[in-house]
N, C-alpha and C. Protein backbone atom coordinates (compact mmCIF):
# COMPACT_ATOMS: atom_id res chain seq x y z
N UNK A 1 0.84 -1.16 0.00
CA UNK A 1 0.00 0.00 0.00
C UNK A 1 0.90 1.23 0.00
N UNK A 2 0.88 2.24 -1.00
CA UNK A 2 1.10 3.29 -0.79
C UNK A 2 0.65 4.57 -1.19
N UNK A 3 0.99 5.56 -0.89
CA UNK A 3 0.43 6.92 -1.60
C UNK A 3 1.40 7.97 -1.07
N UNK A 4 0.70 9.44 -1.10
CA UNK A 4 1.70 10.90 -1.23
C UNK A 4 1.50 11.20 0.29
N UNK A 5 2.80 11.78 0.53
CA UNK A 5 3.39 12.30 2.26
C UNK A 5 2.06 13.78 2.05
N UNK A 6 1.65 13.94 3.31
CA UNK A 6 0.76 14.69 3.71
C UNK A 6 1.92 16.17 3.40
N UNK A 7 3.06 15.81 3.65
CA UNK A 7 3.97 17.35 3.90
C UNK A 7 4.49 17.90 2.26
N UNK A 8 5.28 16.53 2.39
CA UNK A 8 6.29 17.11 1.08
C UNK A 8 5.81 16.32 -0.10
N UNK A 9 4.56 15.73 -0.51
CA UNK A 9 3.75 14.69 -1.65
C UNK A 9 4.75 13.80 -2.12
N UNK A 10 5.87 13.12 -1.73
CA UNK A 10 6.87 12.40 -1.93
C UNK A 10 5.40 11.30 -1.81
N UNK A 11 6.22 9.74 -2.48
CA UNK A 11 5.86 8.65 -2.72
C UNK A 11 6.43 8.00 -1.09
N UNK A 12 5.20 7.35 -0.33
CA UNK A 12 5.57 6.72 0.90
C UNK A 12 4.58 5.21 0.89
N UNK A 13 5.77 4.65 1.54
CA UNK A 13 5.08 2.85 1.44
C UNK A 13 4.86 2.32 2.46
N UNK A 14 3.79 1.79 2.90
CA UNK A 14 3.43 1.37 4.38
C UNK A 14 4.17 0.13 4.96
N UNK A 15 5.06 -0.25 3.53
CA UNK A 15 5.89 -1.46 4.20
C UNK A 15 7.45 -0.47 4.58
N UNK A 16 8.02 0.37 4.19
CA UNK A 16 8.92 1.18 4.68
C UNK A 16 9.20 1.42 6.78
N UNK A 17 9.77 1.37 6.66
CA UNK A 17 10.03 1.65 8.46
C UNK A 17 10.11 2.80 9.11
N UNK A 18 10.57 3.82 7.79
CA UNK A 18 11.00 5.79 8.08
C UNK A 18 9.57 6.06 8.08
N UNK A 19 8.69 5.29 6.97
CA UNK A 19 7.35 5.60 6.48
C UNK A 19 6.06 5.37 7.42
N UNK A 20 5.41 5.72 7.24
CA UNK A 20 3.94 6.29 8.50
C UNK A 20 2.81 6.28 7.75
N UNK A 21 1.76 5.29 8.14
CA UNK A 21 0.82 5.46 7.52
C UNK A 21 -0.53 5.42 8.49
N UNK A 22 -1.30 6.45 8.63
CA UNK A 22 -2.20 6.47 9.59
C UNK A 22 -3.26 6.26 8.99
N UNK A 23 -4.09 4.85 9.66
CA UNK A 23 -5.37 4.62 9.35
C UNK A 23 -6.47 3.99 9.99
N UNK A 24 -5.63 4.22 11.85
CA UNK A 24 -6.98 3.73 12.74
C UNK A 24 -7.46 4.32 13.26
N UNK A 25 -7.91 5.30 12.63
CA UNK A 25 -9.01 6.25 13.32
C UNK A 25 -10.21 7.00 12.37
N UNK A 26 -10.48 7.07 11.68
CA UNK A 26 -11.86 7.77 11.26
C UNK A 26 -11.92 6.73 9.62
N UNK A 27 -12.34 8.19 8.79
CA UNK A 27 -12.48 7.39 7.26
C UNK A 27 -11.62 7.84 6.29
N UNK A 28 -10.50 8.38 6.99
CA UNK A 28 -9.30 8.84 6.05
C UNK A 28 -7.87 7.89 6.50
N UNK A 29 -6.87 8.26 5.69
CA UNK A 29 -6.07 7.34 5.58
C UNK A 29 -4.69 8.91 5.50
N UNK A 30 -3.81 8.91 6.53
CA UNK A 30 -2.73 9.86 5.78
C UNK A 30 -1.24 9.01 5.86
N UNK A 31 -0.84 9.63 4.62
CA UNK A 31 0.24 9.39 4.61
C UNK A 31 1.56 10.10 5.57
N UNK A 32 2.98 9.55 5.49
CA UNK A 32 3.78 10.24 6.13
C UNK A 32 4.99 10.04 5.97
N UNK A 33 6.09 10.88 5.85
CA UNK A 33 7.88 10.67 6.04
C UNK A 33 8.19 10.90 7.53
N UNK A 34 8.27 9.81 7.86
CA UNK A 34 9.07 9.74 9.57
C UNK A 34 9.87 11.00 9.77
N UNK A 35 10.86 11.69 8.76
CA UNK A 35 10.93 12.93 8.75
C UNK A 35 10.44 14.16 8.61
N UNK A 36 9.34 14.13 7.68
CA UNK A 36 8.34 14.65 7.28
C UNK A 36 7.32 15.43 9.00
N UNK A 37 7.49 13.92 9.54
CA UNK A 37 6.02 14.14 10.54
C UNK A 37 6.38 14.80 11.73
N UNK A 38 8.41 14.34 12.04
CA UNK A 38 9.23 15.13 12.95
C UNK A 38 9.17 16.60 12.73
N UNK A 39 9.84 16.72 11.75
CA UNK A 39 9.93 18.38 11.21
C UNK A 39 8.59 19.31 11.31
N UNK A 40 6.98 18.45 11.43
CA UNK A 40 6.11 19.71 11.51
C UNK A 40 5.56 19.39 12.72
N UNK A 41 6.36 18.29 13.56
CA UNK A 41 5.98 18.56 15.14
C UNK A 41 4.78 17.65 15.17
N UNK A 42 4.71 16.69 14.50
CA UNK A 42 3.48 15.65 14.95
C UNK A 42 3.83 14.52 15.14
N UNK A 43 4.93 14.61 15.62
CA UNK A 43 5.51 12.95 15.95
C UNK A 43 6.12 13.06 17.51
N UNK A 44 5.84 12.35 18.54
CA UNK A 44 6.76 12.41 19.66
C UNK A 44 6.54 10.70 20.36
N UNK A 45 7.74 10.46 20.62
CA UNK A 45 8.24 9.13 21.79
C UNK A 45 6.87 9.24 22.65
N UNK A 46 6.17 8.09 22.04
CA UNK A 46 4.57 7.49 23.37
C UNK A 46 5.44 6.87 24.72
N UNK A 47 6.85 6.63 24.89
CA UNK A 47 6.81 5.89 25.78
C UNK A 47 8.25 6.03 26.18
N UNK A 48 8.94 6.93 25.64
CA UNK A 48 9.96 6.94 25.81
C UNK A 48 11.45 6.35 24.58
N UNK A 49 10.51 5.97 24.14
CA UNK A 49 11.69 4.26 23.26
C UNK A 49 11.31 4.76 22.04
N UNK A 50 12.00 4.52 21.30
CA UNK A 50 11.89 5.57 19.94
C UNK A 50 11.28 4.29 18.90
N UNK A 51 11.07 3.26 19.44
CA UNK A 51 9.93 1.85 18.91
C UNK A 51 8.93 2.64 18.83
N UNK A 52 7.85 2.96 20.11
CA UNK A 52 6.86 3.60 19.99
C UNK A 52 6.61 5.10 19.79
N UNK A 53 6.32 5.60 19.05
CA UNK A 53 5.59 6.53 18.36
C UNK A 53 4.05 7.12 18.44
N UNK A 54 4.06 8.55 18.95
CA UNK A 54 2.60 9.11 19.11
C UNK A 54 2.25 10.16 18.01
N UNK A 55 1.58 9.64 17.37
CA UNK A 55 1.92 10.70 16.07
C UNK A 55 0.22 11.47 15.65
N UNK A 56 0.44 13.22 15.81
CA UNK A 56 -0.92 13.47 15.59
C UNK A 56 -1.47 13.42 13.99
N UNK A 57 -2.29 12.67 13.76
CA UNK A 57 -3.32 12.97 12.48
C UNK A 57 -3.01 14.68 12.03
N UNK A 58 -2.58 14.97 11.10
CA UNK A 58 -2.13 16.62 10.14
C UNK A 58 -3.78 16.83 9.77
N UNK A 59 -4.58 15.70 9.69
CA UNK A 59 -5.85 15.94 8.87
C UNK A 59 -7.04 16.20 9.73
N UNK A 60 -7.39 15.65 11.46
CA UNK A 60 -7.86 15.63 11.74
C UNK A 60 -7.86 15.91 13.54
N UNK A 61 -6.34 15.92 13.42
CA UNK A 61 -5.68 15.74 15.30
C UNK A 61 -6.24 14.82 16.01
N UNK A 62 -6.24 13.58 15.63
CA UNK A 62 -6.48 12.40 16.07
C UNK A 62 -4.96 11.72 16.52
N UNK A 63 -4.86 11.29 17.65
CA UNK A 63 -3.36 11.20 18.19
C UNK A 63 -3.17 9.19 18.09
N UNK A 64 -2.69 8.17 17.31
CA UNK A 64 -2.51 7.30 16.92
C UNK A 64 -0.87 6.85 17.42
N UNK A 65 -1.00 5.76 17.88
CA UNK A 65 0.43 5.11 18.31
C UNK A 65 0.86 3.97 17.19
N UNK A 66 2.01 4.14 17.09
CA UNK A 66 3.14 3.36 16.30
C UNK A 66 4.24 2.66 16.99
């Protein structure tokens, strides 16, 4: 599965590991560059461990863990 980064419309793949793809929460789907999502401040450590990931929805501010 893939499609365009919400930031910079680059090509992102949900099998990628840098790559972010948010889709458990409403009826949209966004894309993301792990750098991309750092740089506009919607990504922060859920737990400390840079495994998990709290990353806000750009589309809707729906806050989703990775």
């Amino acid at each position: 599965m893939s499609g365009e980064c919400h930031f910079c419309h680059g090509i992102v793949s949900a099998d990628e590991s840098n790559h972010i793809l948010l889709d458990g929460h409403g009826d949209h789907e966004v894309y993301l560059h792990r750098q991309c999502a750092a740089g506009h401040d919607v990504l922060e450590d859920a737990d400390g461990s840079a495994d998990n990931v709290a990353i806000t929805c750009p589309e809707c501010g729906t806050v989703e863990t990775h």
